[in-house]
N, C-alpha and C. Protein backbone atom coordinates (compact mmCIF):
# COMPACT_ATOMS: atom_id res chain seq x y z
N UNK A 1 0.85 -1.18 0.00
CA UNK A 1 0.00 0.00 0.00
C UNK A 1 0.89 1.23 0.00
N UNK A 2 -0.06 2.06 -0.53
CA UNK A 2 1.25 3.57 -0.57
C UNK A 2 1.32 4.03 0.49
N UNK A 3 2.22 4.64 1.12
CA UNK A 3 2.58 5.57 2.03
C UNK A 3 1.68 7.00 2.40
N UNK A 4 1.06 7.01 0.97
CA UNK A 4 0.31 8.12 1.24
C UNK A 4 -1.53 7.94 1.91
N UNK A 5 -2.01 6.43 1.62
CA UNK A 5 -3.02 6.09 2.41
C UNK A 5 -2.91 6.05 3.89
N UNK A 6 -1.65 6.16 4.41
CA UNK A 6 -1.23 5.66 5.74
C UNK A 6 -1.55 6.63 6.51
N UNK A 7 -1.94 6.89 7.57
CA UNK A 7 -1.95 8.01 9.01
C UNK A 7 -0.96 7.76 9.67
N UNK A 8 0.29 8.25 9.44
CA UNK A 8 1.04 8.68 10.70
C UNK A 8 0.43 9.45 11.77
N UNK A 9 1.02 9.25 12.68
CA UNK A 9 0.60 9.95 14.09
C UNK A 9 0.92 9.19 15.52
N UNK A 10 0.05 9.69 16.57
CA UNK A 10 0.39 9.01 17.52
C UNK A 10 -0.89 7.91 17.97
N UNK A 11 -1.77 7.64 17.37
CA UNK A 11 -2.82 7.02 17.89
C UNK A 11 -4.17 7.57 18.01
N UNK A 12 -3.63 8.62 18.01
CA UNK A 12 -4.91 9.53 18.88
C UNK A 12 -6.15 9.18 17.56
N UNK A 13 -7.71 9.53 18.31
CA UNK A 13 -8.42 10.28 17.12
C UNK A 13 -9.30 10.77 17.34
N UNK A 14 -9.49 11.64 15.89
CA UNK A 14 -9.61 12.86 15.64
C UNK A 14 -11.06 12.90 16.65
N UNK A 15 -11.28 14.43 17.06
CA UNK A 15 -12.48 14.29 17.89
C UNK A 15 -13.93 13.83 16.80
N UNK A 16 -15.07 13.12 17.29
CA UNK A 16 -16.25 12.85 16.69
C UNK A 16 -16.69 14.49 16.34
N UNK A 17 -17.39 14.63 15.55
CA UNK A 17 -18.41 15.80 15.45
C UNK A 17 -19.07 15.62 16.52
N UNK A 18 -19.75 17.28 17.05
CA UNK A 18 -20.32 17.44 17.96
C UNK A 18 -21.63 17.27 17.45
N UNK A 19 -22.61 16.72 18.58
CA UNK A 19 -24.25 16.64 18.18
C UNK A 19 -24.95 17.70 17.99
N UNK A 20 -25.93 17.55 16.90
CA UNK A 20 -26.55 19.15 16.77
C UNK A 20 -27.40 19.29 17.77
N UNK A 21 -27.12 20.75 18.04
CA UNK A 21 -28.08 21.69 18.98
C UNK A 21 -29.52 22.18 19.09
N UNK A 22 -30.22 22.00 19.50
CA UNK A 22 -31.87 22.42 19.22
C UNK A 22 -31.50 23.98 19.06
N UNK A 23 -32.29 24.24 17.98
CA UNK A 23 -32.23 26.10 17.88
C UNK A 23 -33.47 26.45 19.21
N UNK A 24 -34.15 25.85 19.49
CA UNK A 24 -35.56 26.50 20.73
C UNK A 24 -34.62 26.49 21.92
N UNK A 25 -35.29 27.24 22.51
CA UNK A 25 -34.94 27.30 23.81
C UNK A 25 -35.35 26.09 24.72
N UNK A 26 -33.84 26.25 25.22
CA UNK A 26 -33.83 24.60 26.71
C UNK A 26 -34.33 24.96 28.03
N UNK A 27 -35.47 24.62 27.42
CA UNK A 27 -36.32 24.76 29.11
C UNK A 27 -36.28 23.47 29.60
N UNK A 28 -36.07 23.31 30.40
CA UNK A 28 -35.80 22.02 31.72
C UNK A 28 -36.70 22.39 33.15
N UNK A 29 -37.18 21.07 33.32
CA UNK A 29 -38.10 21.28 34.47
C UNK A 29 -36.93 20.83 35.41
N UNK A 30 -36.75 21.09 36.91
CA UNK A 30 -36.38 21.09 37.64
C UNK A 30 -35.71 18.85 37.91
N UNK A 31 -37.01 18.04 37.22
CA UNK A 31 -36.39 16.47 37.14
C UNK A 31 -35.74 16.45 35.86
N UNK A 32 -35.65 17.27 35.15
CA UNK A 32 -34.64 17.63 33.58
C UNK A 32 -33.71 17.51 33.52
N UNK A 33 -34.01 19.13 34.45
CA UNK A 33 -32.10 19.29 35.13
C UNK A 33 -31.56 18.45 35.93
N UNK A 34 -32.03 17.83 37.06
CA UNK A 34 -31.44 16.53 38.05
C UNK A 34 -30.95 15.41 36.96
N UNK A 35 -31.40 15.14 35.80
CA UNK A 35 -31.28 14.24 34.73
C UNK A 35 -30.42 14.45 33.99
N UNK A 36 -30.25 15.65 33.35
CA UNK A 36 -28.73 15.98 32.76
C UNK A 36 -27.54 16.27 33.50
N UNK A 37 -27.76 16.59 35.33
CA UNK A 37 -26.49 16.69 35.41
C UNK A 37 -25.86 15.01 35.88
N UNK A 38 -27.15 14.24 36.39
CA UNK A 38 -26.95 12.55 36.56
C UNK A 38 -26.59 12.21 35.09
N UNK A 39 -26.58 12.06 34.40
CA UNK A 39 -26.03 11.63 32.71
C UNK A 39 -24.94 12.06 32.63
N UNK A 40 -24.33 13.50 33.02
CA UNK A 40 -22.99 13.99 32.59
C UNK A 40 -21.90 13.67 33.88
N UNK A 41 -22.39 12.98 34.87
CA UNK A 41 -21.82 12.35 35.64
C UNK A 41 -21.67 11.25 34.89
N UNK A 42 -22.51 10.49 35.03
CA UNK A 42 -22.44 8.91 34.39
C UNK A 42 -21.51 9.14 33.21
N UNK A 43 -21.43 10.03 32.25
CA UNK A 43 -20.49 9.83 31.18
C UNK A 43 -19.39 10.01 31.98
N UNK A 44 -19.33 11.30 32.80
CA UNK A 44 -17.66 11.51 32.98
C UNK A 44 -16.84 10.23 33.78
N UNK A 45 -17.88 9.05 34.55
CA UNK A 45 -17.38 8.48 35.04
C UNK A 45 -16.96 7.12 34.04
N UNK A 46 -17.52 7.16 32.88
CA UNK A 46 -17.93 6.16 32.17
C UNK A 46 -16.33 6.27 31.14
N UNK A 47 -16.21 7.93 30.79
CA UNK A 47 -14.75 8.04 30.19
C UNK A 47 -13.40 8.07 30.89
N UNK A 48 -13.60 7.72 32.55
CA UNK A 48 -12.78 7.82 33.22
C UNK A 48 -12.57 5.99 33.14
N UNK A 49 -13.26 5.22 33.12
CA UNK A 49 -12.98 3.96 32.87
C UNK A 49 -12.34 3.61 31.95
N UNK A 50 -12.90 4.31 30.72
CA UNK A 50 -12.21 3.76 29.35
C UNK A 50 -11.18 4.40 29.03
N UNK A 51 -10.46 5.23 29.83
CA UNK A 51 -9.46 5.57 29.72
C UNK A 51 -8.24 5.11 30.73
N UNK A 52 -8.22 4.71 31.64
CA UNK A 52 -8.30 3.39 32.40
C UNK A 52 -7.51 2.03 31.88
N UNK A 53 -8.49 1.55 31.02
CA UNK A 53 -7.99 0.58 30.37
C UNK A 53 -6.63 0.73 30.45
N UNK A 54 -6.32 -1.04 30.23
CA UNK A 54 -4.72 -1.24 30.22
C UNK A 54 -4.58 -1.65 28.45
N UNK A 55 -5.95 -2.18 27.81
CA UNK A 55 -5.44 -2.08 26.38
C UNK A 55 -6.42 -1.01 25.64
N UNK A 56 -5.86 0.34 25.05
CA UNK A 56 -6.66 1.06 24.51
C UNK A 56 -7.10 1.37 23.29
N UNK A 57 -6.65 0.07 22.04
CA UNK A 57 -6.08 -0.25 21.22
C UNK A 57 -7.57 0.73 20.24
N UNK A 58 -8.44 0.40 21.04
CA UNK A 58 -9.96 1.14 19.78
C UNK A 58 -10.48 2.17 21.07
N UNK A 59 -10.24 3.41 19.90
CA UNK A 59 -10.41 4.57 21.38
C UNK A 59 -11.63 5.10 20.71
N UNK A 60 -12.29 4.51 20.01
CA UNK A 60 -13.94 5.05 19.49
C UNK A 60 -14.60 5.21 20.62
N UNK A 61 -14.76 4.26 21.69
CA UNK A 61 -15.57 4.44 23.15
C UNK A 61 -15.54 5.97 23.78
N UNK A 62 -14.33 6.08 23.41
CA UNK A 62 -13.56 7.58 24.08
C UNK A 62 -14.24 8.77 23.20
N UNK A 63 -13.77 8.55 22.02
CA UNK A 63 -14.18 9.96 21.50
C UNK A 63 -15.65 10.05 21.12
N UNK A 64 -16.66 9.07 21.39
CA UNK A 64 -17.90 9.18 21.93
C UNK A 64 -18.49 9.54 23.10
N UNK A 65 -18.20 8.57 24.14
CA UNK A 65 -18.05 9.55 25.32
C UNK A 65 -17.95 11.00 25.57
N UNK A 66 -16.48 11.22 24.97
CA UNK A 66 -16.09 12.73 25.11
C UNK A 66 -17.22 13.97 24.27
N UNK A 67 -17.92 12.94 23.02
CA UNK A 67 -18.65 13.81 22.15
C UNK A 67 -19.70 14.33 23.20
N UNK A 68 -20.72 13.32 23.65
CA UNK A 68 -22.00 13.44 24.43
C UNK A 68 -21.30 14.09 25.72
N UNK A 69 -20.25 14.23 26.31
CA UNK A 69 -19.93 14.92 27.55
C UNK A 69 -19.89 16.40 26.96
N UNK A 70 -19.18 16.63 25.60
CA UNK A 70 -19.80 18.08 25.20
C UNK A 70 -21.08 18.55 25.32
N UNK A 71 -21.91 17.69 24.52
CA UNK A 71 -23.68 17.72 23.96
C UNK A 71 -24.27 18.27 25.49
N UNK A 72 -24.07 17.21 26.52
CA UNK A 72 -24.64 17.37 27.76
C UNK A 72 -24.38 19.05 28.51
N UNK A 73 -22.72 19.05 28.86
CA UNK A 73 -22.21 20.51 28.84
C UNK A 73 -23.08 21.80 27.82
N UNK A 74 -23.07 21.41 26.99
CA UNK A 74 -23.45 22.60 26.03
C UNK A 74 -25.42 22.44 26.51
N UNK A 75 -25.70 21.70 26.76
CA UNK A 75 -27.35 21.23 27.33
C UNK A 75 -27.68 22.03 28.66
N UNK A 76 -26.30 21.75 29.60
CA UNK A 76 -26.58 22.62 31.04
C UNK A 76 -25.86 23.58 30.68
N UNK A 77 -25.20 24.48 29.67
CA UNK A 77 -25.29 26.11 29.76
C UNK A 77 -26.02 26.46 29.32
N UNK A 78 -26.98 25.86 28.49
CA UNK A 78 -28.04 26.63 27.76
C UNK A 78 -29.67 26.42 28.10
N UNK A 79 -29.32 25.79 29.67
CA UNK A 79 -30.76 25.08 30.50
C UNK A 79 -31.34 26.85 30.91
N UNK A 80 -32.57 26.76 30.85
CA UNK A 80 -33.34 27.56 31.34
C UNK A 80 -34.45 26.60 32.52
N UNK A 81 -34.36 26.83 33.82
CA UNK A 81 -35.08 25.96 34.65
C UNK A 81 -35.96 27.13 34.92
N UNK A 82 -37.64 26.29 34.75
CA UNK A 82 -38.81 26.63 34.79
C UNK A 82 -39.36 25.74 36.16
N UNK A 83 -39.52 25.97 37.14
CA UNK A 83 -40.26 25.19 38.30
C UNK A 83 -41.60 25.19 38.25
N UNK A 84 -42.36 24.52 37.55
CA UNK A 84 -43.60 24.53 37.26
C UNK A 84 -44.74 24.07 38.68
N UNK A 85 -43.98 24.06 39.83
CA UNK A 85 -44.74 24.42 40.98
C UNK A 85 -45.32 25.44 41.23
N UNK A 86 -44.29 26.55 40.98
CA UNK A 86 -44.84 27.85 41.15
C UNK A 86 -45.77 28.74 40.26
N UNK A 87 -46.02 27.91 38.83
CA UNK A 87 -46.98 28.01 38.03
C UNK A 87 -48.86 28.08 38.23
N UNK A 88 -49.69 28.66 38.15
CA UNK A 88 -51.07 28.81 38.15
C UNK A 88 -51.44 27.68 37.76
N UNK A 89 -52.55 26.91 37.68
CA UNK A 89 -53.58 26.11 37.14
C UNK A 89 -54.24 26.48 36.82
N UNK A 90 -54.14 27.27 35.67
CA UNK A 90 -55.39 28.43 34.95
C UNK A 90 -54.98 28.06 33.50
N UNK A 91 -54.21 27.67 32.83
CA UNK A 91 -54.08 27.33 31.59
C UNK A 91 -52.79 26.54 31.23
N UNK A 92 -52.53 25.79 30.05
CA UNK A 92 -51.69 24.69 29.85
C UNK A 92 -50.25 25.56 30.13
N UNK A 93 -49.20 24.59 30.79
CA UNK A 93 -47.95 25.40 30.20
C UNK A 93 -46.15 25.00 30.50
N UNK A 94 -45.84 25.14 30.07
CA UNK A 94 -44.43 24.40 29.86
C UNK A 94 -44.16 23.09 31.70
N UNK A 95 -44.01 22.33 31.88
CA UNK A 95 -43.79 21.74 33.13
C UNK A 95 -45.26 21.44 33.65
N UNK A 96 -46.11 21.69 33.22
CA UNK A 96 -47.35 21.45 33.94
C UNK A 96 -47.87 19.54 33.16
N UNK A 97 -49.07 19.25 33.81
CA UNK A 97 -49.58 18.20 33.07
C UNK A 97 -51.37 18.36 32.35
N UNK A 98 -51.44 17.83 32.02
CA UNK A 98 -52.47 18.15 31.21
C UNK A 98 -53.19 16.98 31.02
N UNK A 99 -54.75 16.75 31.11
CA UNK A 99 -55.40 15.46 30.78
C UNK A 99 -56.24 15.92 29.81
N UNK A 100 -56.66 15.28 28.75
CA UNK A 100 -57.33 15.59 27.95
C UNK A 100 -58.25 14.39 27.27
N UNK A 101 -59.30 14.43 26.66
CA UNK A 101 -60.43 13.55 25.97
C UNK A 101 -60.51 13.41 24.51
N UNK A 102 -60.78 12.76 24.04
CA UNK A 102 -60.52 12.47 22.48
C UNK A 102 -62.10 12.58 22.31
N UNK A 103 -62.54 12.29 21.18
CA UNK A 103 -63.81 12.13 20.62
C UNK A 103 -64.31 10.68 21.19
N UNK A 104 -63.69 9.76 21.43
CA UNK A 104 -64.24 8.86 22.06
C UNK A 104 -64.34 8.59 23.36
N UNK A 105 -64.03 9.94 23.98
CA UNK A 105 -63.67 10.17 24.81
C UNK A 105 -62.79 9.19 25.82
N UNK A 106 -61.67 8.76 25.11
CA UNK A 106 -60.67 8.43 25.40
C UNK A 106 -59.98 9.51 26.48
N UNK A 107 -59.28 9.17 27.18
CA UNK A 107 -58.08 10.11 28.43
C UNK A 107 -56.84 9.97 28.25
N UNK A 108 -56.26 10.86 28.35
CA UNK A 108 -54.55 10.44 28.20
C UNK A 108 -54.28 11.58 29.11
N UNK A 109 -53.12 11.87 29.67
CA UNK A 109 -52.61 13.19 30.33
C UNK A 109 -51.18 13.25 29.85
N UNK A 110 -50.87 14.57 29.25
CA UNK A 110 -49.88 14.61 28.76
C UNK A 110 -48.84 15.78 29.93
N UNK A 111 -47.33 15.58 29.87
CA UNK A 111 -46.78 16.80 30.35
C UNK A 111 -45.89 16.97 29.50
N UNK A 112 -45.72 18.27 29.54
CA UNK A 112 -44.78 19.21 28.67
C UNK A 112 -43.56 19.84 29.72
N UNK A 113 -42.56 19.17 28.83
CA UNK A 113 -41.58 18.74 29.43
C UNK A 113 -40.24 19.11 28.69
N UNK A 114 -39.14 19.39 29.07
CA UNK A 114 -37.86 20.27 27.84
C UNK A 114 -37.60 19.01 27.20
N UNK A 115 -36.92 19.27 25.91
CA UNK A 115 -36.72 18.56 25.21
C UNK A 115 -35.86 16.76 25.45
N UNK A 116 -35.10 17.17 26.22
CA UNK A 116 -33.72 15.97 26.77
C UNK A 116 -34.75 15.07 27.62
N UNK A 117 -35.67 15.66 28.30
CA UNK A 117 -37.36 14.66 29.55
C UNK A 117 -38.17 13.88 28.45
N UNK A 118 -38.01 14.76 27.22
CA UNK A 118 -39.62 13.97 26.61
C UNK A 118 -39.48 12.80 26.48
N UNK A 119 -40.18 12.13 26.79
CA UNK A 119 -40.40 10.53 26.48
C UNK A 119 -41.98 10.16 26.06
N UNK A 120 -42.19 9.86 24.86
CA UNK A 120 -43.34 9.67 24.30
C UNK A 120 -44.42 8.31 24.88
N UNK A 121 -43.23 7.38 24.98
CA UNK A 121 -44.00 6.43 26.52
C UNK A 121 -44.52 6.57 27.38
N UNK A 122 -44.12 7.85 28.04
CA UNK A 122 -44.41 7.87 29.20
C UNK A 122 -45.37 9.34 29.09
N UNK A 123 -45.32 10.00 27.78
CA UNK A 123 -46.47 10.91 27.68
C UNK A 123 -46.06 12.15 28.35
N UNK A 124 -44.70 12.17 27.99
CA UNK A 124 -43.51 13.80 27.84
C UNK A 124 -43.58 14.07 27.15
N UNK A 125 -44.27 15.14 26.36
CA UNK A 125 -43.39 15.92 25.56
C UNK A 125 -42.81 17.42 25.30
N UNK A 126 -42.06 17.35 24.32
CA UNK A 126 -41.87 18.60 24.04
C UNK A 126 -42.58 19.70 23.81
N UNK A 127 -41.79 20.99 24.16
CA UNK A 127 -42.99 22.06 23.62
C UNK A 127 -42.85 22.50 22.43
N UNK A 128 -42.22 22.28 21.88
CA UNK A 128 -41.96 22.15 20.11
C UNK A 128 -42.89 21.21 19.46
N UNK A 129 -43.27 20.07 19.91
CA UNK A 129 -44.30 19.09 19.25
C UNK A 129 -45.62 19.83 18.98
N UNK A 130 -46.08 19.14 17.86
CA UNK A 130 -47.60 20.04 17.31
C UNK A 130 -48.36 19.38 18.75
N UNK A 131 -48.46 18.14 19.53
CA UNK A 131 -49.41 18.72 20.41
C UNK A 131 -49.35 19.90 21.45
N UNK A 132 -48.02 19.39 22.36
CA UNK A 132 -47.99 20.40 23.01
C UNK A 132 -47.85 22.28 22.39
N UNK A 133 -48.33 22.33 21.10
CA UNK A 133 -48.19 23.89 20.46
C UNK A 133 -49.87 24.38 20.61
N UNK A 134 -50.67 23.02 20.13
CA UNK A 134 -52.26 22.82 20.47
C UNK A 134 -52.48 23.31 21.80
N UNK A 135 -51.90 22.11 23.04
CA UNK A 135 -52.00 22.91 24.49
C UNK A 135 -52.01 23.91 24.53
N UNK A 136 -50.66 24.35 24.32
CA UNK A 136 -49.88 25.65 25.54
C UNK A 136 -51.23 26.91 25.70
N UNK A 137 -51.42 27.68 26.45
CA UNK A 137 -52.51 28.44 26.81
C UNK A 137 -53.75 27.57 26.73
N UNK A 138 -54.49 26.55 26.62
CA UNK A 138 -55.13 26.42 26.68
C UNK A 138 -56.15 25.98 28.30
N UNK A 139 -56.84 26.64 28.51
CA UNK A 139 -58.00 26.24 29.81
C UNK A 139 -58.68 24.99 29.49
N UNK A 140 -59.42 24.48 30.98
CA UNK A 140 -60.17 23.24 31.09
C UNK A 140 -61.55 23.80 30.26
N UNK A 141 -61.73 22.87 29.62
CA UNK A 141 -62.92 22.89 28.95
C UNK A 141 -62.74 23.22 27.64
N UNK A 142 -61.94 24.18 27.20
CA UNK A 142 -61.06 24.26 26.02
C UNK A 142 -61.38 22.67 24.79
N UNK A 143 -61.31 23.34 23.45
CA UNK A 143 -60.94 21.99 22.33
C UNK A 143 -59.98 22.52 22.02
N UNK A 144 -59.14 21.83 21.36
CA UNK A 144 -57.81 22.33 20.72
C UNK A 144 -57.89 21.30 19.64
N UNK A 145 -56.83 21.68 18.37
CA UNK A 145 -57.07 20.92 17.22
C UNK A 145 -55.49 20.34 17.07
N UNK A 146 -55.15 19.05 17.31
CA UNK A 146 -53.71 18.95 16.89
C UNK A 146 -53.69 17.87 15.71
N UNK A 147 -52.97 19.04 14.99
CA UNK A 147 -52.84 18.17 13.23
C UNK A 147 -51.28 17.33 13.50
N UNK A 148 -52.03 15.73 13.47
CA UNK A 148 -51.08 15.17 13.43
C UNK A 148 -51.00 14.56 11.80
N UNK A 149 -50.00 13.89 11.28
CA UNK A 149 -49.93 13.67 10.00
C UNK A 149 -51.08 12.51 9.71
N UNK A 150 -51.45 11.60 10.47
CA UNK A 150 -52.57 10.72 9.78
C UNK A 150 -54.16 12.02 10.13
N UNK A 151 -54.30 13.03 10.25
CA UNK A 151 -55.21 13.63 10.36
C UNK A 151 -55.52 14.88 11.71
N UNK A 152 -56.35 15.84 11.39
CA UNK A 152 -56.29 16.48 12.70
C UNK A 152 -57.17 15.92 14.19
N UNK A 153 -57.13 16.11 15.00
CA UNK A 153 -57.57 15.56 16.05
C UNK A 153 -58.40 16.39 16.76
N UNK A 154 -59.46 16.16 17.29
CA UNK A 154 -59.72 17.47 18.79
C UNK A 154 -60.17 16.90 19.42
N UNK A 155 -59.18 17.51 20.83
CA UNK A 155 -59.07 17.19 22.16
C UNK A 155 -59.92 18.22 22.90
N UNK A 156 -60.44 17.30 23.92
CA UNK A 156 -60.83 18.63 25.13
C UNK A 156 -60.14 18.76 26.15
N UNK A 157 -59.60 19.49 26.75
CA UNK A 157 -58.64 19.94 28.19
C UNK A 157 -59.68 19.48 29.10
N UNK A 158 -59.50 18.48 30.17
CA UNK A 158 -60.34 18.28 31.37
C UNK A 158 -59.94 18.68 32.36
N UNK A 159 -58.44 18.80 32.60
CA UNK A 159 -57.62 19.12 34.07
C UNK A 159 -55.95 18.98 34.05
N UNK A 160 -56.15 20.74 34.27
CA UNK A 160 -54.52 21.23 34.50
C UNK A 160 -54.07 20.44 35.55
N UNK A 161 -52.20 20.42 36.03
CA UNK A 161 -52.19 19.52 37.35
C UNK A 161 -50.58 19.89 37.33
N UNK A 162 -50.06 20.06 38.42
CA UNK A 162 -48.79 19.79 38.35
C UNK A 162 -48.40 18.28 38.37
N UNK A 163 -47.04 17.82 37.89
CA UNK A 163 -46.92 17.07 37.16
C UNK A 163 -46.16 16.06 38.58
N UNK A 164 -46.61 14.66 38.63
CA UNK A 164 -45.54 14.38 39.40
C UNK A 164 -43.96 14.24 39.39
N UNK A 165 -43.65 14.35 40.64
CA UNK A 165 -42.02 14.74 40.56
C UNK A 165 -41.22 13.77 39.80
């Protein structure tokens, strides 16, 4: 092989690209923030192992690690913490929870939650998502229309709530 396909050097490599950034604003509920700074622990302890190692022969572990220990960092300078305790129960809104009725009058309760919390399982989401854009201001008794791609929907608001911890 030629000499010129070859990488000299010392081993090292090159850092991963960093993960892209949400352009919205990082609002974090108060279990958000307890969650990103528990994750950026867990990594830092996680690259303190793999660096550790006595054979370090594939340092991909590493410069992954090191990527998401940026992502996380760059996540808690740009956290905005919203304590949605101290919030009204007068209309939908970032950290709060929300129950709502379908036409079949189905129930679900959703909370709106910063982006890094949402979990669609568990009925987090974001405030960027077309439902929670339907919510936000909305009162009990309220319809709201959320156009999801198989069709639009309307919900009725039954009961604001703070969200459990």
């Amino acid at each position: 092989m030629s000499r010129a396909f070859v990488k000299e050097g010392d081993g090292d490599l090159d850092p991963l690209p960093d993960l892209p950034l949400s352009p919205h604003p990082n609002y974090v509920t108060p279990r958000g923030l307890t969650a990103l700074q528990s994750r950026l622990r867990d990594l830092q302890t996680t690259l303190a192992t793999l660096k550790s190692r006595s054979e370090r022969l594939d340092k991909l572990p590493e410069a992954a690690a090191e990527r998401d220990i940026r992502y996380i960092e760059a996540r808690l300078r740009t956290a905005l913490l919203i304590d949605p305790t101290t919030l009204p129960l007068t209309e939908v809104a970032f950290g709060l929870a929300v129950t709502v009725a379908d036409h079949n009058g189905q129930q679900t309760t959703y909370e709106i939650t910063g982006e890094d919390e949402a979990d669609a399982p568990l009925h987090r989401i974001a405030p960027q998502s077309p439902l929670a854009r339907a919510l936000i201001g909305a009162q009990v008794g309220d319809e709201v229309i959320w156009r999801k791609p198989s069709g639009a929907v309307t919900l009725e608001v039954l009961r604001i709530s703070h969200a459990d911890p």
